[in-house]
N, C-alpha and C. Protein backbone atom coordinates (compact mmCIF):
# COMPACT_ATOMS: atom_id res chain seq x y z
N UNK A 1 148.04 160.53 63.87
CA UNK A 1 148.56 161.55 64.78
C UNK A 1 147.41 162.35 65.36
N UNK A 2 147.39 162.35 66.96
CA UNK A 2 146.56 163.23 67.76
C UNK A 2 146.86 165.20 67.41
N UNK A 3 145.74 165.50 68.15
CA UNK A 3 146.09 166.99 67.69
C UNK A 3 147.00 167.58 68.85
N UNK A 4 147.69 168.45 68.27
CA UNK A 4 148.48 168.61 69.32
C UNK A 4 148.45 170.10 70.35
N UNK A 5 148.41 169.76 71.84
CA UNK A 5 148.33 170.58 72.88
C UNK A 5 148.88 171.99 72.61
N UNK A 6 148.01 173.34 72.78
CA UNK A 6 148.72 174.29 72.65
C UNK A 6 149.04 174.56 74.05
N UNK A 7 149.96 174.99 74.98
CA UNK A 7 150.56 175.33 76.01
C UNK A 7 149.94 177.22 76.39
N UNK A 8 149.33 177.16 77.54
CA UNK A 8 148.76 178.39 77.41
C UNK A 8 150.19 179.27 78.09
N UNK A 9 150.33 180.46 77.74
CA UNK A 9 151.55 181.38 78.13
C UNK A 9 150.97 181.94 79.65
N UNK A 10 151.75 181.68 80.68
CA UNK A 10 151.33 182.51 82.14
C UNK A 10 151.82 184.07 81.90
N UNK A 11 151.08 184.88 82.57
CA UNK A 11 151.05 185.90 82.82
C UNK A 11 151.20 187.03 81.68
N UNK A 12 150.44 186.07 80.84
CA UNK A 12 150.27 187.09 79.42
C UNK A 12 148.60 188.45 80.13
N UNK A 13 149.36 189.26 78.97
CA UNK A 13 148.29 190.85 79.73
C UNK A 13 147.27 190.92 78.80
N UNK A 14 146.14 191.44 78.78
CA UNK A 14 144.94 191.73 77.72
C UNK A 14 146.08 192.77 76.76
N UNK A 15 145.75 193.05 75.60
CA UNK A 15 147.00 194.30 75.23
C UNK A 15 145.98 195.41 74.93
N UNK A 16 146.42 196.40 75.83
CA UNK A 16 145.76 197.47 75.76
C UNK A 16 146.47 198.49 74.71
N UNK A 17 145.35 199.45 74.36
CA UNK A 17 146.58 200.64 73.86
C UNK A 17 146.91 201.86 74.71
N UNK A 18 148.18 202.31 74.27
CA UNK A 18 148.85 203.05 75.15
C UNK A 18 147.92 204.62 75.49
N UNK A 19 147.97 205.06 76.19
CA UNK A 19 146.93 206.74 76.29
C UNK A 19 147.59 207.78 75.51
N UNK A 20 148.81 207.55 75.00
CA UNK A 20 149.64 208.31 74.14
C UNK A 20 149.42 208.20 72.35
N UNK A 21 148.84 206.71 72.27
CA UNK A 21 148.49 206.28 70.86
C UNK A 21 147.66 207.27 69.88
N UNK A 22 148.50 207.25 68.57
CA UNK A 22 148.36 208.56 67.66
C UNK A 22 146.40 208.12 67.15
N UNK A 23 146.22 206.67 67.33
CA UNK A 23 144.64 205.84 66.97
C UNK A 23 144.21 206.57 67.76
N UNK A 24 144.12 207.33 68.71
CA UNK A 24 143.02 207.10 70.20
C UNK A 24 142.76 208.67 69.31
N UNK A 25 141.89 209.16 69.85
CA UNK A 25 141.11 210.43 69.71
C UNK A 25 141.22 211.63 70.24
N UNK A 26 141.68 212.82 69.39
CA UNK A 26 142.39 213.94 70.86
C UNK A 26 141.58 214.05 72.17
N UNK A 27 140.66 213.90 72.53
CA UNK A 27 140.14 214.08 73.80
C UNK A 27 140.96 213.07 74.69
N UNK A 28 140.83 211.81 74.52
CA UNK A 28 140.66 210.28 74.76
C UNK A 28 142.89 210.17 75.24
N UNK A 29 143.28 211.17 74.65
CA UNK A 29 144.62 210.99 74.77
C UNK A 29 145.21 211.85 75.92
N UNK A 30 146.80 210.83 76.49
CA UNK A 30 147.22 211.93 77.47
C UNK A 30 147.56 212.82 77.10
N UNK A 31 147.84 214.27 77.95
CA UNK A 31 148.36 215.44 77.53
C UNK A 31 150.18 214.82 77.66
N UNK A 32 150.71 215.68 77.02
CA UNK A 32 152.36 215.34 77.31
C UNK A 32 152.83 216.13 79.09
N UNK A 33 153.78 215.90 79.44
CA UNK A 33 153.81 216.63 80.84
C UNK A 33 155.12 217.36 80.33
N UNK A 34 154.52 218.46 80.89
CA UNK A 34 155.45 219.74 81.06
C UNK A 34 156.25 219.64 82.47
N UNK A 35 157.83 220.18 82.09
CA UNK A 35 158.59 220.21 83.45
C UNK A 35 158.61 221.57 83.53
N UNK A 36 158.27 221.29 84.76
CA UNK A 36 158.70 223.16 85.38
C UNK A 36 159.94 223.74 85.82
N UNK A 37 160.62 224.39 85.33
CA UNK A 37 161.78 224.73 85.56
C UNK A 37 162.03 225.71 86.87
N UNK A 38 162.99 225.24 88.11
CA UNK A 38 163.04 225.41 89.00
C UNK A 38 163.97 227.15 89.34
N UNK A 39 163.31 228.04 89.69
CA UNK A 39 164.23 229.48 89.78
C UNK A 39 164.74 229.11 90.69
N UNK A 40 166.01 229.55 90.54
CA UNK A 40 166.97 229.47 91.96
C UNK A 40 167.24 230.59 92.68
N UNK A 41 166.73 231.62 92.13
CA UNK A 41 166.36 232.59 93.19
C UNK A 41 165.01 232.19 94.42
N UNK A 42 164.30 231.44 94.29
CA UNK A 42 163.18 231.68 94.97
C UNK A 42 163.60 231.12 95.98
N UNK A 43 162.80 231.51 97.08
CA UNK A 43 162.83 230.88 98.66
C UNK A 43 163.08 229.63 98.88
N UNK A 44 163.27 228.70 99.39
CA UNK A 44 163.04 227.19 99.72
C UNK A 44 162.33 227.24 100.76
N UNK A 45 161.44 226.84 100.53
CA UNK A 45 160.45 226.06 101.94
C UNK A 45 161.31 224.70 102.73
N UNK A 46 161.14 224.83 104.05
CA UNK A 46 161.54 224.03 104.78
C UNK A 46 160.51 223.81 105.74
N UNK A 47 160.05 222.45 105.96
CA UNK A 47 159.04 222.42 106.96
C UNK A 47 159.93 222.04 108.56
N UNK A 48 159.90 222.93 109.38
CA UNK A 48 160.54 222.28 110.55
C UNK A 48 159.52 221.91 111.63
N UNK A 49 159.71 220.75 112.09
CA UNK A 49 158.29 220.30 113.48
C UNK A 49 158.86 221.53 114.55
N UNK A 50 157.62 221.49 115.29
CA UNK A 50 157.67 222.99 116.17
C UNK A 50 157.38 222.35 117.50
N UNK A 51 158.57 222.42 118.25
CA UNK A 51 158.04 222.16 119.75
C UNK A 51 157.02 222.71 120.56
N UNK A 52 156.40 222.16 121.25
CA UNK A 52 155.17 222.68 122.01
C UNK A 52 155.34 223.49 123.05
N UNK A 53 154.53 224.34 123.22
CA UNK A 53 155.12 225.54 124.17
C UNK A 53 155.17 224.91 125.82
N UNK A 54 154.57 223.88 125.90
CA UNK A 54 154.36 223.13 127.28
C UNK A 54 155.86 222.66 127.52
N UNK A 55 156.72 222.46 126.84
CA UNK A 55 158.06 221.84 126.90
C UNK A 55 159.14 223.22 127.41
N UNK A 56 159.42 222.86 128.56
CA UNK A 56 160.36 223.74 129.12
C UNK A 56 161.98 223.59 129.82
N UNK A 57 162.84 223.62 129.22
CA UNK A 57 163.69 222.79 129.32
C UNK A 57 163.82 221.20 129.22
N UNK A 58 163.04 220.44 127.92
CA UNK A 58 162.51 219.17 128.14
C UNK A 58 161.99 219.02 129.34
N UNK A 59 161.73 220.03 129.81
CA UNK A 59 160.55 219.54 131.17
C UNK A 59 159.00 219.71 130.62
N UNK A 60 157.75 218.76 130.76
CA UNK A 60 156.60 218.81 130.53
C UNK A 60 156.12 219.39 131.24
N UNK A 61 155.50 220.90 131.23
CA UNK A 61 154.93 221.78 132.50
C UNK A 61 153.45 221.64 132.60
N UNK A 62 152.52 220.40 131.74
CA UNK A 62 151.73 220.30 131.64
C UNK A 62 151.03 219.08 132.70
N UNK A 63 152.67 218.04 132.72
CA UNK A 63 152.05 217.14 134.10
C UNK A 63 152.25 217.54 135.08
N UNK A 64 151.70 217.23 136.06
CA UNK A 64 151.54 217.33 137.50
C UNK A 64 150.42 216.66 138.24
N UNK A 65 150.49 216.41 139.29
CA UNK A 65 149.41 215.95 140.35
C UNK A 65 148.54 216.54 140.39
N UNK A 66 147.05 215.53 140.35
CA UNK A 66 146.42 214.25 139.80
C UNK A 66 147.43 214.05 138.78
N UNK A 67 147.89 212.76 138.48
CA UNK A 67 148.62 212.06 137.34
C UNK A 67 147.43 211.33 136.42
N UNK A 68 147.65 212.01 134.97
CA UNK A 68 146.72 211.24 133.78
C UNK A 68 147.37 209.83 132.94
N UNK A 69 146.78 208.92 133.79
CA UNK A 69 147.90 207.87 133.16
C UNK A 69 147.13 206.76 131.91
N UNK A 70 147.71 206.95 130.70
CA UNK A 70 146.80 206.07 129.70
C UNK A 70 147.39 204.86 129.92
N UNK A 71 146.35 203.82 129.82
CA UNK A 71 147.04 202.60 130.34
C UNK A 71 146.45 201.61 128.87
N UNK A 72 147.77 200.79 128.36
CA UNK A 72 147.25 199.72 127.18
C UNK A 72 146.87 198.47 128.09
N UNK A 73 146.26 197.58 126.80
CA UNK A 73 145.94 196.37 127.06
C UNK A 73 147.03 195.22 128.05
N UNK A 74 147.77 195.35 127.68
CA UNK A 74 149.12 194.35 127.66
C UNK A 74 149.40 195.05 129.07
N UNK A 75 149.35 196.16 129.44
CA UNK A 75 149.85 196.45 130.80
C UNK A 75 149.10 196.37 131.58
N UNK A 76 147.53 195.82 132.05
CA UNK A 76 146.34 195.30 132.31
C UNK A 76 146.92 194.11 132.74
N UNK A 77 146.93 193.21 131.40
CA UNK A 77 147.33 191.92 131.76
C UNK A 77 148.89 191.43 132.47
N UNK A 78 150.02 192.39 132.07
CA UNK A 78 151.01 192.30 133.06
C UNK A 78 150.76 192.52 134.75
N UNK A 79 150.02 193.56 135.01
CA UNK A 79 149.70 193.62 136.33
C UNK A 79 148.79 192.50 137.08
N UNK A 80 147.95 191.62 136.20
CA UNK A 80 147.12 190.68 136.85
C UNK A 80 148.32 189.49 137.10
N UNK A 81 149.09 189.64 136.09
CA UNK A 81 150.20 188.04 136.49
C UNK A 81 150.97 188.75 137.17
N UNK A 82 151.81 189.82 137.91
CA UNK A 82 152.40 190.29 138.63
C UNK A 82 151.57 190.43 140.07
N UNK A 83 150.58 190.19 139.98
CA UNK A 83 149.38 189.99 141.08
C UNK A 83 149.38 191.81 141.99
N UNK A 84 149.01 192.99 140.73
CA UNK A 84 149.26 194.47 141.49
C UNK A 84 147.79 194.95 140.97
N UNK A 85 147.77 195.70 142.46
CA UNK A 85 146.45 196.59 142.16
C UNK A 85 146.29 197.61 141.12
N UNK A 86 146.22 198.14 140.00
CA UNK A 86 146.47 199.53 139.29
C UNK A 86 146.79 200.71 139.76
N UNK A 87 145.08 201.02 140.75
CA UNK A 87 145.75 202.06 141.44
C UNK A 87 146.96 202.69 142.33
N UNK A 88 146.45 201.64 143.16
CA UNK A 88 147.56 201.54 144.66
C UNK A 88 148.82 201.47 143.70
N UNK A 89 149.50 200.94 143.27
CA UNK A 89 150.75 200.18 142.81
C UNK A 89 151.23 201.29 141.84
N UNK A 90 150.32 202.40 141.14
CA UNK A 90 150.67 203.39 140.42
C UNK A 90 151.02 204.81 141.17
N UNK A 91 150.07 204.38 142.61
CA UNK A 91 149.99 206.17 143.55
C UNK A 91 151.87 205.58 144.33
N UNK A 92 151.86 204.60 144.82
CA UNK A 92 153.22 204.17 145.22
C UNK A 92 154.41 204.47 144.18
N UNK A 93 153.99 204.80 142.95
CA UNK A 93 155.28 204.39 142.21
C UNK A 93 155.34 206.02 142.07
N UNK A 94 153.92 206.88 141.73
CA UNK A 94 154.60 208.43 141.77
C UNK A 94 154.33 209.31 143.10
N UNK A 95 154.29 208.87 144.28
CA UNK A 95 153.60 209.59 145.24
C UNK A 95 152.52 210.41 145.39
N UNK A 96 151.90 210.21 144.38
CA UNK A 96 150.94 211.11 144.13
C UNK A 96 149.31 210.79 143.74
N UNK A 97 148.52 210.97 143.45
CA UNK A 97 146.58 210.99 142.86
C UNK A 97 147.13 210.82 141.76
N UNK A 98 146.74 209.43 141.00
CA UNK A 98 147.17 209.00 140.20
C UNK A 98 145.46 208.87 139.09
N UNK A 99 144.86 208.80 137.88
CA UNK A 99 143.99 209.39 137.81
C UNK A 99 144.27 207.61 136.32
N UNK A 100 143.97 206.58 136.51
CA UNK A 100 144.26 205.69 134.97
C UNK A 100 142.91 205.91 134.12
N UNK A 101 143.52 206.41 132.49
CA UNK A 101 142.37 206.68 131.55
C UNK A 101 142.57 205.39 130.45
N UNK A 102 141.44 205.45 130.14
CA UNK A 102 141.06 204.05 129.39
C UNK A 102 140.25 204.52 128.12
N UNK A 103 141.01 204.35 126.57
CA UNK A 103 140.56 204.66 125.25
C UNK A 103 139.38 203.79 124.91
N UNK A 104 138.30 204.09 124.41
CA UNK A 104 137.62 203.27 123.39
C UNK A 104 138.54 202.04 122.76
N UNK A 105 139.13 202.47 121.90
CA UNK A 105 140.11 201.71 121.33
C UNK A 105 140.62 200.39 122.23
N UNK A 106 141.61 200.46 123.28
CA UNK A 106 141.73 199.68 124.02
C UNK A 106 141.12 198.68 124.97
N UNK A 107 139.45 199.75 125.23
CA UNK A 107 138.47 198.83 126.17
C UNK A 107 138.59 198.07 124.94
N UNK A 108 137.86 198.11 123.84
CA UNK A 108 137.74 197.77 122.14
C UNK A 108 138.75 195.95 122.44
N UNK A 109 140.31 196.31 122.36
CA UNK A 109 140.83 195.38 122.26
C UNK A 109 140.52 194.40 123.59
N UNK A 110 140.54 194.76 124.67
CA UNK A 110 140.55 193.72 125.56
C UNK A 110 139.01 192.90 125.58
N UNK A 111 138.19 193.80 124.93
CA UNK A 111 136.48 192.71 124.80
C UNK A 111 137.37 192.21 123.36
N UNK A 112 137.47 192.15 122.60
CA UNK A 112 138.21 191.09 121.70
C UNK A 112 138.98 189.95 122.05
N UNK A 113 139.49 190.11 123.40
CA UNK A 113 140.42 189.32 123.69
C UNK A 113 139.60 187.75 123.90
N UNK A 114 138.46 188.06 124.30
CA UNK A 114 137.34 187.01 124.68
C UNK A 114 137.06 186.39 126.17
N UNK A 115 137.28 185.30 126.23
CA UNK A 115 136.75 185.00 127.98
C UNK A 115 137.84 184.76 128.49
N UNK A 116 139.18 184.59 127.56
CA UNK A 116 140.49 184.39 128.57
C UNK A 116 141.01 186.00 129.44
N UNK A 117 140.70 186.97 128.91
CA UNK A 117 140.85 188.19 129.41
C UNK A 117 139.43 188.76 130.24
N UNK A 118 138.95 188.21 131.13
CA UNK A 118 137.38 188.58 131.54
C UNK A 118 138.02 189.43 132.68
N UNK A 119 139.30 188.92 133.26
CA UNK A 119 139.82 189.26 134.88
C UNK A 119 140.08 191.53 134.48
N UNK A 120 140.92 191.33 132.90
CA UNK A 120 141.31 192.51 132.98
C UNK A 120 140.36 193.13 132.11
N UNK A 121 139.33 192.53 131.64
CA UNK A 121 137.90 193.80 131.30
C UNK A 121 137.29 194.11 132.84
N UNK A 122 136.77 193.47 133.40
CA UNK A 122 136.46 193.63 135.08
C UNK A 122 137.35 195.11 135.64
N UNK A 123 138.89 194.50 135.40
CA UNK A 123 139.63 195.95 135.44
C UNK A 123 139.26 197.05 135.08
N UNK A 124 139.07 197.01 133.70
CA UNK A 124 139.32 198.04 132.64
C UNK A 124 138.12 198.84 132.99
N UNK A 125 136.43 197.92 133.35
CA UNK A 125 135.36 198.64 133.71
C UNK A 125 135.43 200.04 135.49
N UNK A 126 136.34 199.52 136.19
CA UNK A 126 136.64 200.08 137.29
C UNK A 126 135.81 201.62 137.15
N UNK A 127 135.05 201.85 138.00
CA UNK A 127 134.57 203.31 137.79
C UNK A 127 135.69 204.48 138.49
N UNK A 128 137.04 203.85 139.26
CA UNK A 128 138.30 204.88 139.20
C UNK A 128 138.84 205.26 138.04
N UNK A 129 138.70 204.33 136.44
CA UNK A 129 139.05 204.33 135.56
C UNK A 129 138.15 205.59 135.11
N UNK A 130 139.24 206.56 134.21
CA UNK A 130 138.55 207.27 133.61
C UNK A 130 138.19 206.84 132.02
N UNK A 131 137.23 207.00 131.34
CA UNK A 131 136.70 206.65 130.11
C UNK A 131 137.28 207.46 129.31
N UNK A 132 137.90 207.88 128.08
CA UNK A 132 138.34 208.71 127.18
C UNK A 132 137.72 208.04 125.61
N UNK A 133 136.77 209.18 125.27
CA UNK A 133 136.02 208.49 123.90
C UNK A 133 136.77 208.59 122.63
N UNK A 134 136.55 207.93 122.04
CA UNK A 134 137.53 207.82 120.41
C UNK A 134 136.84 208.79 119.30
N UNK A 135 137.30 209.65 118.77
CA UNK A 135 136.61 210.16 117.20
C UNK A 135 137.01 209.12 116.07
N UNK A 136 138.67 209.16 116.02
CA UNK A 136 139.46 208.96 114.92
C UNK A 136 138.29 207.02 114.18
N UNK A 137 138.90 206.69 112.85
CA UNK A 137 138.18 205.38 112.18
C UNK A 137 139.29 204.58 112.50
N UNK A 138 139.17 203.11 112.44
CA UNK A 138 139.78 202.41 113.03
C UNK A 138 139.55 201.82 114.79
N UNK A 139 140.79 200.55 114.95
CA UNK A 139 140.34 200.46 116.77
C UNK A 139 141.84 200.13 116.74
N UNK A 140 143.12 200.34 116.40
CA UNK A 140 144.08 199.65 116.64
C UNK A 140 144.67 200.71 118.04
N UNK A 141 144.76 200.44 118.75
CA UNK A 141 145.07 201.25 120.01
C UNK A 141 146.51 201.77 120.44
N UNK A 142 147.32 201.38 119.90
CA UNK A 142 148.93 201.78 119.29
C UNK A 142 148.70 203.30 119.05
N UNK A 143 147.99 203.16 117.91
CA UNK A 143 147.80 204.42 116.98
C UNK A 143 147.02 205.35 117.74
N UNK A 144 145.78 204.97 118.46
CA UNK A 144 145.46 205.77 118.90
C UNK A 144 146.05 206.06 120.10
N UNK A 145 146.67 205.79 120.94
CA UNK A 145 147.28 205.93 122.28
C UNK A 145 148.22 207.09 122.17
N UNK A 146 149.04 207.46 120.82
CA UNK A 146 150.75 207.96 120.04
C UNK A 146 149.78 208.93 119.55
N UNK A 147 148.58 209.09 119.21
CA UNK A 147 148.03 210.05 118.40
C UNK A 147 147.98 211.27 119.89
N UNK A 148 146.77 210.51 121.08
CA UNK A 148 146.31 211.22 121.98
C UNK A 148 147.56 211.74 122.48
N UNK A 149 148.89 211.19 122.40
CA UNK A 149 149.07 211.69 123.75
C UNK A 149 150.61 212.81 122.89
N UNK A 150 150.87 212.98 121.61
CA UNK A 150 150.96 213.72 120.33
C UNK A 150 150.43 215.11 120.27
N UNK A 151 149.25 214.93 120.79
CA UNK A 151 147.77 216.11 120.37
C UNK A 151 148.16 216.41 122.03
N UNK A 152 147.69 215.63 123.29
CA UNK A 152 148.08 216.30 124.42
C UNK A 152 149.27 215.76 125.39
N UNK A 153 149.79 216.56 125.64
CA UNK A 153 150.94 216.15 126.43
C UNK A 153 150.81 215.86 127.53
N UNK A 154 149.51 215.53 128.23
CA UNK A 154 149.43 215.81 130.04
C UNK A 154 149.16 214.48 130.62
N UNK A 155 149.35 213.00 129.48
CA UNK A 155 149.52 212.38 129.89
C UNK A 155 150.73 211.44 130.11
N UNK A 156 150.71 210.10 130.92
CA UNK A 156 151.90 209.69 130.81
C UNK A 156 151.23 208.00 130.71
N UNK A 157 151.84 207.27 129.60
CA UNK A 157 151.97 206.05 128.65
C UNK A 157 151.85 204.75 130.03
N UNK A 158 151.33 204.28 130.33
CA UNK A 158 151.35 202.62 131.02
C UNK A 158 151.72 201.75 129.55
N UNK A 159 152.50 201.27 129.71
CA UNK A 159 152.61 199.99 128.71
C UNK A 159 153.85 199.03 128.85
N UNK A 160 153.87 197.87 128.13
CA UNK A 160 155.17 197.29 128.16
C UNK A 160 155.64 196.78 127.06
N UNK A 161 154.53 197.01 125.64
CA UNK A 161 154.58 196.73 124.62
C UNK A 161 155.96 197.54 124.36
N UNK A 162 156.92 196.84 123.57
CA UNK A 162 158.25 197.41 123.02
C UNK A 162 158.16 198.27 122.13
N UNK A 163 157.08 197.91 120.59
CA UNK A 163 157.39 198.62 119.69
C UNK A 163 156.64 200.21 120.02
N UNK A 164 155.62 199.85 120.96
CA UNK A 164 154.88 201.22 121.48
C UNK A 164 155.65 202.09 121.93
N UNK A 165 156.61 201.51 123.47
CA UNK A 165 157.65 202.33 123.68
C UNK A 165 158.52 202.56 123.13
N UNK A 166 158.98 202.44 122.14
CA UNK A 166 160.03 202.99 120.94
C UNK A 166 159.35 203.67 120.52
N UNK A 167 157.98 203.71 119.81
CA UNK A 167 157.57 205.04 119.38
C UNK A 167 157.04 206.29 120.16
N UNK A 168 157.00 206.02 121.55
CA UNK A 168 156.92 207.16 121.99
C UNK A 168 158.06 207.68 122.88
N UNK A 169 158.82 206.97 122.69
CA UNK A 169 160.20 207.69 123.30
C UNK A 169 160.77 208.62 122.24
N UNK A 170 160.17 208.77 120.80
CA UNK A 170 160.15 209.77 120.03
C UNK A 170 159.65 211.32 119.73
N UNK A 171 158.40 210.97 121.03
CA UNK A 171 157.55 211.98 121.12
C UNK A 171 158.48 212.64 122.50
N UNK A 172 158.95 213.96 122.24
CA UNK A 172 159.36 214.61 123.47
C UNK A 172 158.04 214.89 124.59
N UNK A 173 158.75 215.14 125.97
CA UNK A 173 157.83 215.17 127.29
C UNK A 173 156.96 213.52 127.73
N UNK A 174 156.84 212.73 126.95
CA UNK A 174 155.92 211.57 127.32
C UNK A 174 156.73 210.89 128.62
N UNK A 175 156.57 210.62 129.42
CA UNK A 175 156.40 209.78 130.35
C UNK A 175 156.22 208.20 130.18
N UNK A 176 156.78 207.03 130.30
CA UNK A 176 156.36 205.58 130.01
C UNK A 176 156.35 204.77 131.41
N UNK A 177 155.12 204.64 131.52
CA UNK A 177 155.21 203.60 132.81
C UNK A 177 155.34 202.25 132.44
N UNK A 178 156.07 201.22 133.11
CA UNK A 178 156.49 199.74 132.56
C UNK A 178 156.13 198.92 134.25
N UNK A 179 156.45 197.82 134.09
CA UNK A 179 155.94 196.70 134.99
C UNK A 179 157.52 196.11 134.75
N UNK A 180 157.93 196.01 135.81
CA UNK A 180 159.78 195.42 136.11
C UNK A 180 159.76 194.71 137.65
N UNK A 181 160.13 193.64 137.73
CA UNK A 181 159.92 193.14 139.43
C UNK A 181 159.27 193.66 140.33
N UNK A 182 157.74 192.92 139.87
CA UNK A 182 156.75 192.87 140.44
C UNK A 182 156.07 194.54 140.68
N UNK A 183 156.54 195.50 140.35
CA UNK A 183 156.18 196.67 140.97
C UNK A 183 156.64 197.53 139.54
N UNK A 184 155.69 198.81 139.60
CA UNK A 184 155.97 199.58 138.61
C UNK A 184 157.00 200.65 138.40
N UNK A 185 157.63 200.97 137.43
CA UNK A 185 158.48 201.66 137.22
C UNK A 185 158.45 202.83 136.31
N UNK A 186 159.06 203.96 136.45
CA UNK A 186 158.51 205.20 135.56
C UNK A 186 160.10 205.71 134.81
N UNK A 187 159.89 205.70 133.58
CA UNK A 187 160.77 206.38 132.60
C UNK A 187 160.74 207.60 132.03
N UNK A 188 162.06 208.77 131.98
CA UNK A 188 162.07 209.37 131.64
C UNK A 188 160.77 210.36 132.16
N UNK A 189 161.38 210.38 133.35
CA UNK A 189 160.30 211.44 134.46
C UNK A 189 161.28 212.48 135.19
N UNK A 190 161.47 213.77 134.70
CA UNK A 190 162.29 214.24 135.08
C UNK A 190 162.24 214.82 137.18
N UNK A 191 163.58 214.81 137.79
CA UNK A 191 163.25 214.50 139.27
C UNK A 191 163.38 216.06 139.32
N UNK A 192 164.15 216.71 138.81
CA UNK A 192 163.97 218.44 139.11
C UNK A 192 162.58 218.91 138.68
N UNK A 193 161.62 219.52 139.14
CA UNK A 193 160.51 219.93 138.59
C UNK A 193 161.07 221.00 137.75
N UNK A 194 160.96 221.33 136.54
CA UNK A 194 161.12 222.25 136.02
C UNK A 194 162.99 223.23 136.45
N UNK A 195 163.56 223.09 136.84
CA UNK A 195 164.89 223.09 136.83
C UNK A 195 165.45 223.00 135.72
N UNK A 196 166.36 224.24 135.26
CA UNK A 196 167.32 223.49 134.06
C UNK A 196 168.23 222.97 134.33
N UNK A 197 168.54 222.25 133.39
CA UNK A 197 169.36 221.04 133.57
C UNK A 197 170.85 221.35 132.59
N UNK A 198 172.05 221.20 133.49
CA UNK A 198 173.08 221.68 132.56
C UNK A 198 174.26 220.60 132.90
């Protein structure tokens, strides 16, 4: 008779001892946790988000002409297959000096994109384009686009990315510009300037 195979056990653990163990050494051990018993007299804190004083009747009193328009990657490349100029095609859609700003972050993604996107870095370099520099770590341009425009309200969103515009249709006052038959389109732009609305 051969010797016979011991079968090794999966997902066996080193066995440690517990930080509670009466062996371990008073320093070396956990303390027990104390519950704090809750007065029900005391205050409750409630954190409530605080609307921005720029918001006036959900009207944004912060945009106006020159228009600050942040523009993503994806809405770059929608306008080159829709065959539209940025500018022109943006001053047509609000009548107005239309001003497109361009994140670190985003120039960031479209030189990633590599040589199939060369048409909309060419874009993106445009010296009408305004440059806007990045602090925050990271390059994902989502995040930073929802952060900037969070912190200031005076711009208004180019994009056509979905999950982007769902998250900033969360942010009150934002503005979303989209690309819809052949020509651009503006959401949630109120037509009374500052008018309440009843």
């Amino acid at each position: 008779m051969g010797k016979q195979k011991k079968a090794r056990k999966y997902a066996t653990m080193k066995r440690m001892l517990s930080l509670r163990d009466e062996r371990l050494k008073e320093k070396d051990r956990l303390k027990p946790k104390k519950k704090e018993k809750k007065d029900p007299s005391a205050l409750k804190e409630r954190e409530v988000p605080q609307h921005p004083s720029c918001l006036f009747f959900q009207y944004n009193t912060q945009l106006g002409p020159p228009y600050h328009i942040l523009v993503d990657t994806n809405f770059i490349n929608f306008s080159i297959k829709a065959k539209l100029d940025l500018v022109q095609s943006m001053m047509d859609c609000l009548y107005a000096k239309c001003i497109p700003c361009i994140t670190d972050c985003v120039m960031a993604e479209i030189e990633k994109l590599g040589q199939k996107y060369r048409v909309a870095l060419r874009i993106a370099k445009d010296p009408r384009f305004e440059r806007l520099p990045c602090t925050h770590k990271g390059t994902y341009a989502d995040d930073c686009l929802v952060q900037r425009v969070t912190q200031h309200k005076c711009y208004i969103v180019a994009t056509v990315d979905r999950d982007l515009k769902r998250r900033i249709r969360k942010i009150p006052g934002v503005p979303i510009m989209y690309v819809s038959n052949h020509r651009y389109n503006i959401e949630r732009m109120p037509d009374d300037y500052g008018a309440p609305r009843f």
